[in-house]
Structure formats: structure tokens, C-alpha cells
C-alpha atoms as a PDB file:
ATOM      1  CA  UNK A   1      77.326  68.284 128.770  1.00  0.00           C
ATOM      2  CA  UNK A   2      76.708  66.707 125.205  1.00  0.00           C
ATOM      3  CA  UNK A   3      79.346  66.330 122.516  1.00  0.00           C
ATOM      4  CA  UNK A   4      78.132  69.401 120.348  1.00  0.00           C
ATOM      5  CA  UNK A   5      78.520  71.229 123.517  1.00  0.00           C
ATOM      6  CA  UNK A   6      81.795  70.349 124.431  1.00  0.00           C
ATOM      7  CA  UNK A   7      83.127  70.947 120.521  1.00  0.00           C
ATOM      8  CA  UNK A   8      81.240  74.354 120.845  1.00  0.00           C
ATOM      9  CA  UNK A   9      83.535  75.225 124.081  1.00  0.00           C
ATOM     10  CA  UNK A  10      86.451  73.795 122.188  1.00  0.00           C
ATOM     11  CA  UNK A  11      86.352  76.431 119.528  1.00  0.00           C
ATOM     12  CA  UNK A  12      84.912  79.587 121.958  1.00  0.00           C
ATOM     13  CA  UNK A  13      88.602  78.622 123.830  1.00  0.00           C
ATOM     14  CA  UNK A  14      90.715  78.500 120.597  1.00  0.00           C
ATOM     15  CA  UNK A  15      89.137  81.771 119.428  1.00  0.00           C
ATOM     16  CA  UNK A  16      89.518  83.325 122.378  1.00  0.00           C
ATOM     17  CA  UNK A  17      93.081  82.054 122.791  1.00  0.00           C
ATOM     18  CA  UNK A  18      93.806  83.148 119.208  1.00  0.00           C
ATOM     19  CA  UNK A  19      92.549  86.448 119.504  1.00  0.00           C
ATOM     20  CA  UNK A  20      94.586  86.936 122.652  1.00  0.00           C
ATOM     21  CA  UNK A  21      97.647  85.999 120.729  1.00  0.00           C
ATOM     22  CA  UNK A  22      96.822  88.497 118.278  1.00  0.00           C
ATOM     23  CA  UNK A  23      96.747  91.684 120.868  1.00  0.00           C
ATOM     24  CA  UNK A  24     100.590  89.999 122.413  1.00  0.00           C
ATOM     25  CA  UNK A  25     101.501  90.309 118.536  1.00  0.00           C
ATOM     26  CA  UNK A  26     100.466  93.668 117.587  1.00  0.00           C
ATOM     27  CA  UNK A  27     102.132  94.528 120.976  1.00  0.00           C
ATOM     28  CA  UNK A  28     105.430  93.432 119.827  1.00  0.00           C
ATOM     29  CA  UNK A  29     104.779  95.304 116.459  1.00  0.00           C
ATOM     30  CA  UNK A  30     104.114  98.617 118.174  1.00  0.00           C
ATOM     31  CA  UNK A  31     106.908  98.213 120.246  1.00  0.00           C
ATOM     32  CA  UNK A  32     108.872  97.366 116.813  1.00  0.00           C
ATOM     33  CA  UNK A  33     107.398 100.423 115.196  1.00  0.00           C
ATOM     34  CA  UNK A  34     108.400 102.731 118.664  1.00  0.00           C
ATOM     35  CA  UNK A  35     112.076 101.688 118.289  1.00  0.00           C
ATOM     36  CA  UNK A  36     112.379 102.714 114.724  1.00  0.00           C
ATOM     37  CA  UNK A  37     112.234  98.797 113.617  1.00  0.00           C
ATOM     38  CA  UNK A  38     110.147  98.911 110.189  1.00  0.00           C
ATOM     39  CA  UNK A  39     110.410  96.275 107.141  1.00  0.00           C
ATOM     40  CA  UNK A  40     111.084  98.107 104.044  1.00  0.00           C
ATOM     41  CA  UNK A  41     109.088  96.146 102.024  1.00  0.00           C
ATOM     42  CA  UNK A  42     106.778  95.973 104.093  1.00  0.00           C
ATOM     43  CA  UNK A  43     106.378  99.882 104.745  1.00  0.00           C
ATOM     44  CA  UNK A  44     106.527 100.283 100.873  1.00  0.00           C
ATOM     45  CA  UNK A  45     103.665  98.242 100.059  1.00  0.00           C
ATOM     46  CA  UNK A  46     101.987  99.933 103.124  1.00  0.00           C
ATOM     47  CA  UNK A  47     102.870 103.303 101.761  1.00  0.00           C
ATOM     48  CA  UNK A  48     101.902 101.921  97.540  1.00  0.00           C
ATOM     49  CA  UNK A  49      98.286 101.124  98.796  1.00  0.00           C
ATOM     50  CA  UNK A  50      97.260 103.752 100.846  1.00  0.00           C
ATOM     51  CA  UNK A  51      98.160 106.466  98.566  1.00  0.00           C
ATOM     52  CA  UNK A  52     100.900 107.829 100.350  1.00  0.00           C
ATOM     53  CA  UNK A  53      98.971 108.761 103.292  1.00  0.00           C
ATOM     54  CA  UNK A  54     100.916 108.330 106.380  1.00  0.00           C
ATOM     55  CA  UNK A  55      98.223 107.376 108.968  1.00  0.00           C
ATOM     56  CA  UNK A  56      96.572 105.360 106.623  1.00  0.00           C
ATOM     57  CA  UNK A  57      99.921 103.828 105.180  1.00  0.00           C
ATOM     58  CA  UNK A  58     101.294 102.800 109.264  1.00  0.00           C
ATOM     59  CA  UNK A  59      97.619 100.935 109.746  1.00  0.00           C
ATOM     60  CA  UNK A  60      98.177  98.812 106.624  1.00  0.00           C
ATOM     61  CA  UNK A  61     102.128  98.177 107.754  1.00  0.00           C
ATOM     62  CA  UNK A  62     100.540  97.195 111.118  1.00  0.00           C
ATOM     63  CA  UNK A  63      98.250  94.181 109.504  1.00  0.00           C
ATOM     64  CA  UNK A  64     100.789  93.291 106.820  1.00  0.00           C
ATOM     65  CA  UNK A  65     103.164  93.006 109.438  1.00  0.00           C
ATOM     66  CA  UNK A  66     100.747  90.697 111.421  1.00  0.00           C
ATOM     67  CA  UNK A  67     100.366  88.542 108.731  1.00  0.00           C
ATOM     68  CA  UNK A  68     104.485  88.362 108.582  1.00  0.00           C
ATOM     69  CA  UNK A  69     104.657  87.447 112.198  1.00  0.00           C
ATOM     70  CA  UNK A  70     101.827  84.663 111.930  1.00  0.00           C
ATOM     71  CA  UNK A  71     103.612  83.180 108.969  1.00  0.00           C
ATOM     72  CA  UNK A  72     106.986  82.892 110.647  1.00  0.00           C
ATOM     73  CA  UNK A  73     105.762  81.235 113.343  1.00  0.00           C
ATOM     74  CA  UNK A  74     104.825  78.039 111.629  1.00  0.00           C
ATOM     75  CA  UNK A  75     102.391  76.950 113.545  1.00  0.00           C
ATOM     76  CA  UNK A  76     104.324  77.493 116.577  1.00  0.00           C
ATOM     77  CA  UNK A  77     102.362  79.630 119.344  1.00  0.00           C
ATOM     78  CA  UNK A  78     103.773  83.484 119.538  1.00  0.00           C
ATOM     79  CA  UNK A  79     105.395  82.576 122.597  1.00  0.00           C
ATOM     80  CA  UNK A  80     107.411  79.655 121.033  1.00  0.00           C
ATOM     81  CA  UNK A  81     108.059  82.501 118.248  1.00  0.00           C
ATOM     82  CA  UNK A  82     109.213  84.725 120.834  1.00  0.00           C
ATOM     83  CA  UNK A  83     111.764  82.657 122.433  1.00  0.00           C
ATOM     84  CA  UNK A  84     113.026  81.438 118.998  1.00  0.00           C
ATOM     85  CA  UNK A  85     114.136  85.313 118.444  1.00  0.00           C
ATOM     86  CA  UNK A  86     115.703  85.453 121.376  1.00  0.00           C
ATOM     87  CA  UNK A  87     117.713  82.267 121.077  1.00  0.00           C
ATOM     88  CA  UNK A  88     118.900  84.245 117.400  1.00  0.00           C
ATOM     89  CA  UNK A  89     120.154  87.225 119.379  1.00  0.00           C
END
């Protein structure tokens, strides 16, 4: 197996372990969203560019939110991020 292959392999598995980490955090943001958890700000700016429709305005709060959770990890992998929250509670 040659170099480029090897580097080629090394980013399929990131990708694919990225993309994995993605479904485990939209998980954890439906599960938010099922227990009433929303971020006001959040849900406003959801609600500001979708016109006020609902459907529309809960997919946007879904991605924004994403983008929330992927910031406040730092780096860190979501399961670091997890335990983090749970050492807060």
C-alpha cells in the first residue's frame, strides 16, 4: 500500500468517523427538542429565517443547534463533550 493510499484511507476514516459523530449529535438534539429543552436564541433566529413557519423554523433550530454543539466542544470528540455535561450536573 503506497503513501497516497494510506493518506486516502486516513481521510475516508476521519470522514466517516465525523459523520458518525454528527448522527450521535443530532441524537442528543432530538432528544433535547423531545424534553422541551430549546435555546431561545437559538429558536428565534430559527423562527426569524424561516418566515415563521414551524416545520421549516425546527429544521433550521436543528442545524444551528449543531453548529452550537460542535463549537462547545473545542475540539474535544462528542463523547469527551458528553461526559463534560455530565460532570456539570
Amino acid at each position: 500500500m503506497g503513501l497516497l493510499d494510506k493518506l486516502k484511507r486516513k481521510v475516508e476514516t476521519t470522514l466517516a468517523d465525523s459523520r458518525l459523530e454528527e448522527e450521535l449529535i443530532y441524537k442528543h438534539i432530538l432528544e433535547e427538542m423531545d424534553s422541551g429543552v430549546l435555546r431561545d436564541g437559538l429558536y428565534a433566529k430559527a423562527m426569524a429565517n424561516s418566515n415563521g413557519d414551524e416545520a421549516q423554523a425546527k429544521s433550521l433550530y436543528m442545524k444551528y443547534r449543531l453548529q452550537s454543539v460542535k463549537d462547545a466542544m473545542g475540539g474535544s470528540s462528542y463523547l469527551e463533550y458528553v461526559e463534560k455535561l455530565k460532570l456539570k450536573k
